[in-house]
Protein backbone atom coordinates (compact mmCIF):
# COMPACT_ATOMS: atom_id res chain seq x y z
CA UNK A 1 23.47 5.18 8.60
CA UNK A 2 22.07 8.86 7.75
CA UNK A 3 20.39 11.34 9.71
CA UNK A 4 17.43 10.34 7.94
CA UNK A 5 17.48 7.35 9.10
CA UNK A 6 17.98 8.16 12.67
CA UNK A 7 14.80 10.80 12.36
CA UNK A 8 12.87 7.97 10.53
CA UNK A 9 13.42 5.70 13.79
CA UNK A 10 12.61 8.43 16.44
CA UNK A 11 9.31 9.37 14.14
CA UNK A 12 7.77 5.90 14.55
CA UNK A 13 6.20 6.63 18.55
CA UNK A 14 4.64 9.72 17.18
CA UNK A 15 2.90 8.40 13.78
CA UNK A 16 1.45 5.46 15.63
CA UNK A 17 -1.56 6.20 16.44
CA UNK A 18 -2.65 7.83 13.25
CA UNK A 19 -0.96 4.80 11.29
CA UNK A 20 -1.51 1.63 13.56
CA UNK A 21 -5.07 0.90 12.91
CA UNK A 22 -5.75 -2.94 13.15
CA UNK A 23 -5.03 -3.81 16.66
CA UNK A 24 -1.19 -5.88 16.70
CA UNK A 25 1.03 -6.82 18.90
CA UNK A 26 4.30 -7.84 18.06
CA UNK A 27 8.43 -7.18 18.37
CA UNK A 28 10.51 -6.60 14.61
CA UNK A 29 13.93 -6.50 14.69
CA UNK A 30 15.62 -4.52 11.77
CA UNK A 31 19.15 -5.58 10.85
CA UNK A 32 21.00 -2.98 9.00
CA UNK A 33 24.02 -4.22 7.37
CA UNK A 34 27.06 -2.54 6.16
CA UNK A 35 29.79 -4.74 5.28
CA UNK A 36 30.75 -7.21 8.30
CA UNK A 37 29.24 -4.65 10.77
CA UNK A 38 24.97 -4.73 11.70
CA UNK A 39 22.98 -2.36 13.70
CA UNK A 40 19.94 -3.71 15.35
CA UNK A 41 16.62 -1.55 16.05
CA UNK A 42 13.56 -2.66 17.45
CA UNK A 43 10.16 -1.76 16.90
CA UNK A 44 7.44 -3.08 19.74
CA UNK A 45 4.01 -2.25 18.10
CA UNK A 46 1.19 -2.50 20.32
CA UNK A 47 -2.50 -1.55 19.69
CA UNK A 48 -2.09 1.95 18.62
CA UNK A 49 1.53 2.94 19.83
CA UNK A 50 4.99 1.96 18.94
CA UNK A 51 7.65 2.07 20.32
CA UNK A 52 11.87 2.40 19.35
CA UNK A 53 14.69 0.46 21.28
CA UNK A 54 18.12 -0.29 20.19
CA UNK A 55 18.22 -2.55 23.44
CA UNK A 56 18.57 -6.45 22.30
CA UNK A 57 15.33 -7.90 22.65
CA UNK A 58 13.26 -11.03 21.69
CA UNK A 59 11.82 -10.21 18.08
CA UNK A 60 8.70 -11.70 16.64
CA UNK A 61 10.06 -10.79 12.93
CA UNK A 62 13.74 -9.71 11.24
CA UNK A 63 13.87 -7.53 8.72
CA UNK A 64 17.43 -7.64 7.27
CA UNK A 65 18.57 -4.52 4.77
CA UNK A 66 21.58 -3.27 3.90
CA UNK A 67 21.73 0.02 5.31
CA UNK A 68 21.82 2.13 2.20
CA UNK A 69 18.96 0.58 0.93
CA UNK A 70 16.58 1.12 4.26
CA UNK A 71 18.22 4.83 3.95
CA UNK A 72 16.33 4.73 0.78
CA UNK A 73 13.30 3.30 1.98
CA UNK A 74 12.93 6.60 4.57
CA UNK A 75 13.75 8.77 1.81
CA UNK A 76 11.07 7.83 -0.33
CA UNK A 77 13.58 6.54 -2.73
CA UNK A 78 12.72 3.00 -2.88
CA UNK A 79 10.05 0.63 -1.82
CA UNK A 80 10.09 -1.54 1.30
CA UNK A 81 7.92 -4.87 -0.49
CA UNK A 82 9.56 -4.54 -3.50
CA UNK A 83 13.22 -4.58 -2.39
CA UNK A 84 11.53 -8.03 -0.36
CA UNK A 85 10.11 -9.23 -3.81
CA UNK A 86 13.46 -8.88 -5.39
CA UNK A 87 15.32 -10.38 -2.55
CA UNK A 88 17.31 -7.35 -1.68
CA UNK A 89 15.87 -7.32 2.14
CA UNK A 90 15.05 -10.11 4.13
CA UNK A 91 12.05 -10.51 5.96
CA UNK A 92 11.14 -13.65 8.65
CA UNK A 93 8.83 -14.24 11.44
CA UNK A 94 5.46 -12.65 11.71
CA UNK A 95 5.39 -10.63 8.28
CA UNK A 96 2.42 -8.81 10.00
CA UNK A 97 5.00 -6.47 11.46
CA UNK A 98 6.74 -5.84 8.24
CA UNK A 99 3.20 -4.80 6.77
CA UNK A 100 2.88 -2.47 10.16
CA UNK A 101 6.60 -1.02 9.65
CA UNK A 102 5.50 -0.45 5.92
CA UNK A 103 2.58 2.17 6.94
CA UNK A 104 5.89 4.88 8.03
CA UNK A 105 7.75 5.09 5.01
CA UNK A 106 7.22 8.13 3.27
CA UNK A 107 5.74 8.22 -0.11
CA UNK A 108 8.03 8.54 -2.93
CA UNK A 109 9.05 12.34 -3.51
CA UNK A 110 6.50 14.53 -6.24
CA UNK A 111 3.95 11.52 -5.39
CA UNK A 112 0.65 12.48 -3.73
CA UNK A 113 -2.23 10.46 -2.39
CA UNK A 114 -5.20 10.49 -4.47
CA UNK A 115 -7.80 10.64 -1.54
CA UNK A 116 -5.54 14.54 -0.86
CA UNK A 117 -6.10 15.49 -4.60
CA UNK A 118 -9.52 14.57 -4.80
CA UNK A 119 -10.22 16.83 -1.83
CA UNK A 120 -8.38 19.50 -3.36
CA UNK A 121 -10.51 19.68 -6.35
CA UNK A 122 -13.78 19.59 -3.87
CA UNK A 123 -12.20 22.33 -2.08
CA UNK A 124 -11.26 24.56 -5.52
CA UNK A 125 -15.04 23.48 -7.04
CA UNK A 126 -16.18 25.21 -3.98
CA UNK A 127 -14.66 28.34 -4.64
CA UNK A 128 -15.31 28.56 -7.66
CA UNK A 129 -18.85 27.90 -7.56
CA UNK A 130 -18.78 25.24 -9.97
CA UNK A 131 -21.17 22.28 -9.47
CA UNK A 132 -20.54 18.95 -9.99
CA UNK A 133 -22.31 17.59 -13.21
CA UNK A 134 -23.85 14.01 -13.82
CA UNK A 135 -23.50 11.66 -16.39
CA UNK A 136 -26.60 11.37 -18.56
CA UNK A 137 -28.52 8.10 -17.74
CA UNK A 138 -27.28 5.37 -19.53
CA UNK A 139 -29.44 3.56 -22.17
CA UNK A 140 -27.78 0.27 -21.96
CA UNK A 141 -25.87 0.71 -25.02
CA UNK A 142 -22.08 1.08 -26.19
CA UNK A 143 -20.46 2.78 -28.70
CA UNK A 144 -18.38 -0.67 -29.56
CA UNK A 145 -19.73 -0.86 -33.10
CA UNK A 146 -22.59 -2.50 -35.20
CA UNK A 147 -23.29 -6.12 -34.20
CA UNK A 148 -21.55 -5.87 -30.78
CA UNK A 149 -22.56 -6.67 -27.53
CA UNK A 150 -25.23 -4.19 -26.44
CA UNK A 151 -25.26 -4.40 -22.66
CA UNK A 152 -28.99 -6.65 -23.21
CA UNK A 153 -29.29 -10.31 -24.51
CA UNK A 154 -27.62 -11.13 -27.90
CA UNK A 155 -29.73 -13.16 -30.45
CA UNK A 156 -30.10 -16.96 -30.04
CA UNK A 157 -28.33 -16.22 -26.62
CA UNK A 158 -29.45 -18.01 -23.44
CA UNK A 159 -29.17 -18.05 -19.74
CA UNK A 160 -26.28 -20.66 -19.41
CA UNK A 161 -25.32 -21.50 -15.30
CA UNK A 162 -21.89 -22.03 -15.93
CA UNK A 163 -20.71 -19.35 -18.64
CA UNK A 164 -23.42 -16.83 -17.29
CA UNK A 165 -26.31 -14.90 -18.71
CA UNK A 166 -26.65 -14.18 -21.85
CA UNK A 167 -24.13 -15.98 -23.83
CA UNK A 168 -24.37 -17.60 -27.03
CA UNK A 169 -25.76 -20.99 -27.77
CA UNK A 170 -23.01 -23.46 -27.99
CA UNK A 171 -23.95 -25.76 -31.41
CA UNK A 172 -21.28 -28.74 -31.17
């Protein structure tokens, strides 16, 4: 087990509140397995806190991992549901508190959340003094070709309740 992993474990308490926002309560148990040897942590969540034990405890979910692996999940390296998808971890139990534990892991190194960029560009617009233009309002019509769908009704189309509006006559 790496620093990082150690850090990732005493980060959880602190990142709960901001992270944990669906009201859960719940015990996961993460197994970290190296060779014949495991290390057990456990992560109580409760409504808006969390809190980090390596005292045994009853757990409402395992999470098993071998130990590199999770030390690539806090690195950003790898991906917590996929490594589950591809049957590299284990989860059982209440899979609620794998989706909870999920919420921690850091986003993958160079990647950025769109919601931050998007403010960024608000922000820089600002500066700038650049206002935000609109698209002119659309006539209804695309630029798919001649004798395309239009975005109206199509000739000898009608309003059909199972296949929807607009769609052509069915002659059969």
């Amino acid at each position: 087990m790496t620093g990082a992993t150690v850090d990732f474990f005493n980060s959880i308490p602190g990142k709960a509140q901001l992270l944990l926002r669906i009201p859960m309560a719940g015990t996961l148990r993460i197994d970290l397995v190296e060779g014949h040897r495991t290390e057990h942590w456990y992560v109580t969540f409760a409504p808006g806190q969390a809190q980090v034990s390596r005292d045994e405890q009853v757990a409402d979910a395992i999470l098993t991992v071998p130990t590199d692996l999770f030390d690539e999940f806090v690195t950003g390296r790898s991906r917590p549901n996929a490594a589950v998808l591809r049957n590299d971890a284990t989860v059982s139990g209440d899979i609620r508190l794998f989706l909870a534990l999920r919420r921690f892991f850091p986003a993958a190194p160079g990647v950025r959340d769109p919601r931050e960029v998007a403010r960024e560009k608000v922000a820089a617009s600002r500066q700038t003094g650049h206002q935000r233009t609109t698209n002119p309002p659309s006539t209804g019509q695309h630029s798919t070709g001649a004798g395309r769908y239009s975005g109206g009704h199509q000739p000898n189309a009608v309003d059909d309740p199972v296949t929807g509006p607009g769609t052509r006559e069915h002659t059969g």
